[in-house]
C-alpha atoms as a PDB file:
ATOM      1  CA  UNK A   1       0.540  -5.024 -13.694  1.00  0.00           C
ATOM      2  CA  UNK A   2       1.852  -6.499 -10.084  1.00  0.00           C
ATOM      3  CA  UNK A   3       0.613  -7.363  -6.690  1.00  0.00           C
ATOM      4  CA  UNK A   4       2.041  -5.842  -3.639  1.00  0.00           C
ATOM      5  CA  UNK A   5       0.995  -7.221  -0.452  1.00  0.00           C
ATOM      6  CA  UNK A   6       1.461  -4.863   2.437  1.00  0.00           C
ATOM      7  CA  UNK A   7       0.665  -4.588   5.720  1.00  0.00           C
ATOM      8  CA  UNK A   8      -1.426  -1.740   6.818  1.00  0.00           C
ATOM      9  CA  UNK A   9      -0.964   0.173  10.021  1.00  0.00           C
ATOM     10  CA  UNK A  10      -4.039   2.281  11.216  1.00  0.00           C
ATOM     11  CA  UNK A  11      -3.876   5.101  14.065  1.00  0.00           C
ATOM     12  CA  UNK A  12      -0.115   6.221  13.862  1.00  0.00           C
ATOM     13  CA  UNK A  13       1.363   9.414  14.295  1.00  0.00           C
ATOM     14  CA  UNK A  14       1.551  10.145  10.187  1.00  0.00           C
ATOM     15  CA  UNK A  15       0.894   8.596   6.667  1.00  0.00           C
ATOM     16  CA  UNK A  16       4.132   6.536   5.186  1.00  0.00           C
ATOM     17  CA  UNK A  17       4.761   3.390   3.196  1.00  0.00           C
ATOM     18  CA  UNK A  18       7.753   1.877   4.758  1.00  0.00           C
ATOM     19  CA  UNK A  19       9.750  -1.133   3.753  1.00  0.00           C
ATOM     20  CA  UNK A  20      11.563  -3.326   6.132  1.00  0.00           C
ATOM     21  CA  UNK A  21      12.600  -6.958   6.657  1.00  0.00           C
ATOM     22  CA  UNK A  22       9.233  -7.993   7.400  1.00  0.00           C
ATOM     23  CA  UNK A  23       8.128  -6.404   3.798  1.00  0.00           C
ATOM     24  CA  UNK A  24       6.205  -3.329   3.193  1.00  0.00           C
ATOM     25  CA  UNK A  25       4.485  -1.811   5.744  1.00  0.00           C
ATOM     26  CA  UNK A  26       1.742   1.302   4.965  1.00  0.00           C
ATOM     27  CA  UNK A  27       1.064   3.409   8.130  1.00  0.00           C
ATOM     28  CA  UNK A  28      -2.179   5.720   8.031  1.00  0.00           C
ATOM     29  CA  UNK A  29      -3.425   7.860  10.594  1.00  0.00           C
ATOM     30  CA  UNK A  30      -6.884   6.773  10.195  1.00  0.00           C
ATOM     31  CA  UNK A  31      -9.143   4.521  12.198  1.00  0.00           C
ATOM     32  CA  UNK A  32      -9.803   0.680  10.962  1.00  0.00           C
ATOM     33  CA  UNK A  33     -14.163   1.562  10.388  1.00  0.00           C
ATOM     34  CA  UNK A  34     -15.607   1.542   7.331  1.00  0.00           C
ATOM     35  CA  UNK A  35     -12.308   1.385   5.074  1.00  0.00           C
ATOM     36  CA  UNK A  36     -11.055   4.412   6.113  1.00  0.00           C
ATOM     37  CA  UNK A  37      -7.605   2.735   6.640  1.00  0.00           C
ATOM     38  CA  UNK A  38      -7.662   0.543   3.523  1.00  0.00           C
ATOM     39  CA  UNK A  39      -8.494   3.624   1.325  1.00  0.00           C
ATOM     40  CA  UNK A  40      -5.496   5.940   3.019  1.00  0.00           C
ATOM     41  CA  UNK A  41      -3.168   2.986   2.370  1.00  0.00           C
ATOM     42  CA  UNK A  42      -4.055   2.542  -1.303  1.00  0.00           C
ATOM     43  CA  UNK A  43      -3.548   6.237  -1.625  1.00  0.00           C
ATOM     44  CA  UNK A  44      -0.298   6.146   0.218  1.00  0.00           C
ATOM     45  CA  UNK A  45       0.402   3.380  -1.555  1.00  0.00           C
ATOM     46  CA  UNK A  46      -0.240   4.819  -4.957  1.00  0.00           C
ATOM     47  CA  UNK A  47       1.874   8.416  -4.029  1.00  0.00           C
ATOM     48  CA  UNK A  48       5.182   6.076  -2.992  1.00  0.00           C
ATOM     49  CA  UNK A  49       4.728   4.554  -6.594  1.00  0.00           C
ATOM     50  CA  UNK A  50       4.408   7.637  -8.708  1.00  0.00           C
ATOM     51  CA  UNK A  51       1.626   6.168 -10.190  1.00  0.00           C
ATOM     52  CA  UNK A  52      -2.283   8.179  -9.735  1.00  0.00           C
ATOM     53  CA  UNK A  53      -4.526   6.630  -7.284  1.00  0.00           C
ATOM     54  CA  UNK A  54      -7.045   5.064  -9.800  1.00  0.00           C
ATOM     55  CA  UNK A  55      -3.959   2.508 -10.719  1.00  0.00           C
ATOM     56  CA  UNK A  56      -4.125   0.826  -7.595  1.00  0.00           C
ATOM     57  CA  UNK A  57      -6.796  -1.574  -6.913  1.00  0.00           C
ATOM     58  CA  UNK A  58      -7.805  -3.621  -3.363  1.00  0.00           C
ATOM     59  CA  UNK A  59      -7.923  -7.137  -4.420  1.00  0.00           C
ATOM     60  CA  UNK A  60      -7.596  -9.307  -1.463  1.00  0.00           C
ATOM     61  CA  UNK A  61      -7.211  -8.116   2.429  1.00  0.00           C
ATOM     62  CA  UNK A  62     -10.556  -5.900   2.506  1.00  0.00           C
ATOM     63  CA  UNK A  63     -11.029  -6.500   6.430  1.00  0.00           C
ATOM     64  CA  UNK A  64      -7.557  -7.450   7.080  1.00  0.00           C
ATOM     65  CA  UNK A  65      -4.257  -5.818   8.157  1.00  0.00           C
ATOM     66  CA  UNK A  66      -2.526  -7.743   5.490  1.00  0.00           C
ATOM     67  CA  UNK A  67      -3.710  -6.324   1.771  1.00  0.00           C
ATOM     68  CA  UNK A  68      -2.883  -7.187  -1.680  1.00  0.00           C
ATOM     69  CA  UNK A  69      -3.294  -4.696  -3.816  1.00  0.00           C
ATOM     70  CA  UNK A  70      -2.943  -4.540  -8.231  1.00  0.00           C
ATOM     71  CA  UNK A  71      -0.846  -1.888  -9.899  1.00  0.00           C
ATOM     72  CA  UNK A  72      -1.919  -1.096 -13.190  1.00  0.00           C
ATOM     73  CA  UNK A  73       0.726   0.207 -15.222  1.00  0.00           C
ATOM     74  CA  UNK A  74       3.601  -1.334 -12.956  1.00  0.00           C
ATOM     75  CA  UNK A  75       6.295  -3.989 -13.944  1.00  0.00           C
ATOM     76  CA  UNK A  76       8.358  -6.043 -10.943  1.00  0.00           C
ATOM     77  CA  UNK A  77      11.547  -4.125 -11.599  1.00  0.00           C
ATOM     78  CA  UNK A  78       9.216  -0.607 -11.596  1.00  0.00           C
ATOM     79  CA  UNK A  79       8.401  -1.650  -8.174  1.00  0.00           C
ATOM     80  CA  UNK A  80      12.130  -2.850  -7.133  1.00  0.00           C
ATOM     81  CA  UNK A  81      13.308   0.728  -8.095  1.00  0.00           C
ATOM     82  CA  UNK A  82      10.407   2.700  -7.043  1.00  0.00           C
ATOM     83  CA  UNK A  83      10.907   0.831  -3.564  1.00  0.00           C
ATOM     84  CA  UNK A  84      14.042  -0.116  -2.772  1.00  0.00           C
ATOM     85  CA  UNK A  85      14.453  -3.676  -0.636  1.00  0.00           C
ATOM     86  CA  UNK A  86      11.334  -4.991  -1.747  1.00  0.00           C
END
């Protein structure tokens, strides 16, 4: 398992997980109410991993633009090579 913090993005132009200096970045078009957002990122999330959306867990972040979310079934170096730059 691993932690990925991320920061989430609501309300742009199209879904991607992105990863920059500033770490990774999750952009969802959906609005910040009711966890629309933080759901859309943890599927986004979970797509850019290759892993099924069930493997990735909220565990910190719930009302914030900076998440941490678990990967079940991850390693580091999974994540390093599933991600490049991270």
């Amino acid at each position: 398992m691993v932690r990925v913090t991320v920061r989430v993005v609501p309300r742009s132009d199209r879904t991607a997980v992105e990863v920059g200096p500033g770490g990774i970045r999750v952009r969802v078009r959906s609005a910040p109410e009711r966890g629309r957002a933080t759901e859309e990122a943890r599927r986004a999330l979970a797509r850019a991993l290759g892993v099924g959306a069930s493997a990735v867990r909220l565990v910190a972040g719930a009302a914030s633009r900076e998440k941490v979310f678990e990967v079940e079934g991850l390693e580091p170096e999974d994540l390093r090579r599933r991600l490049p730059g991270v």
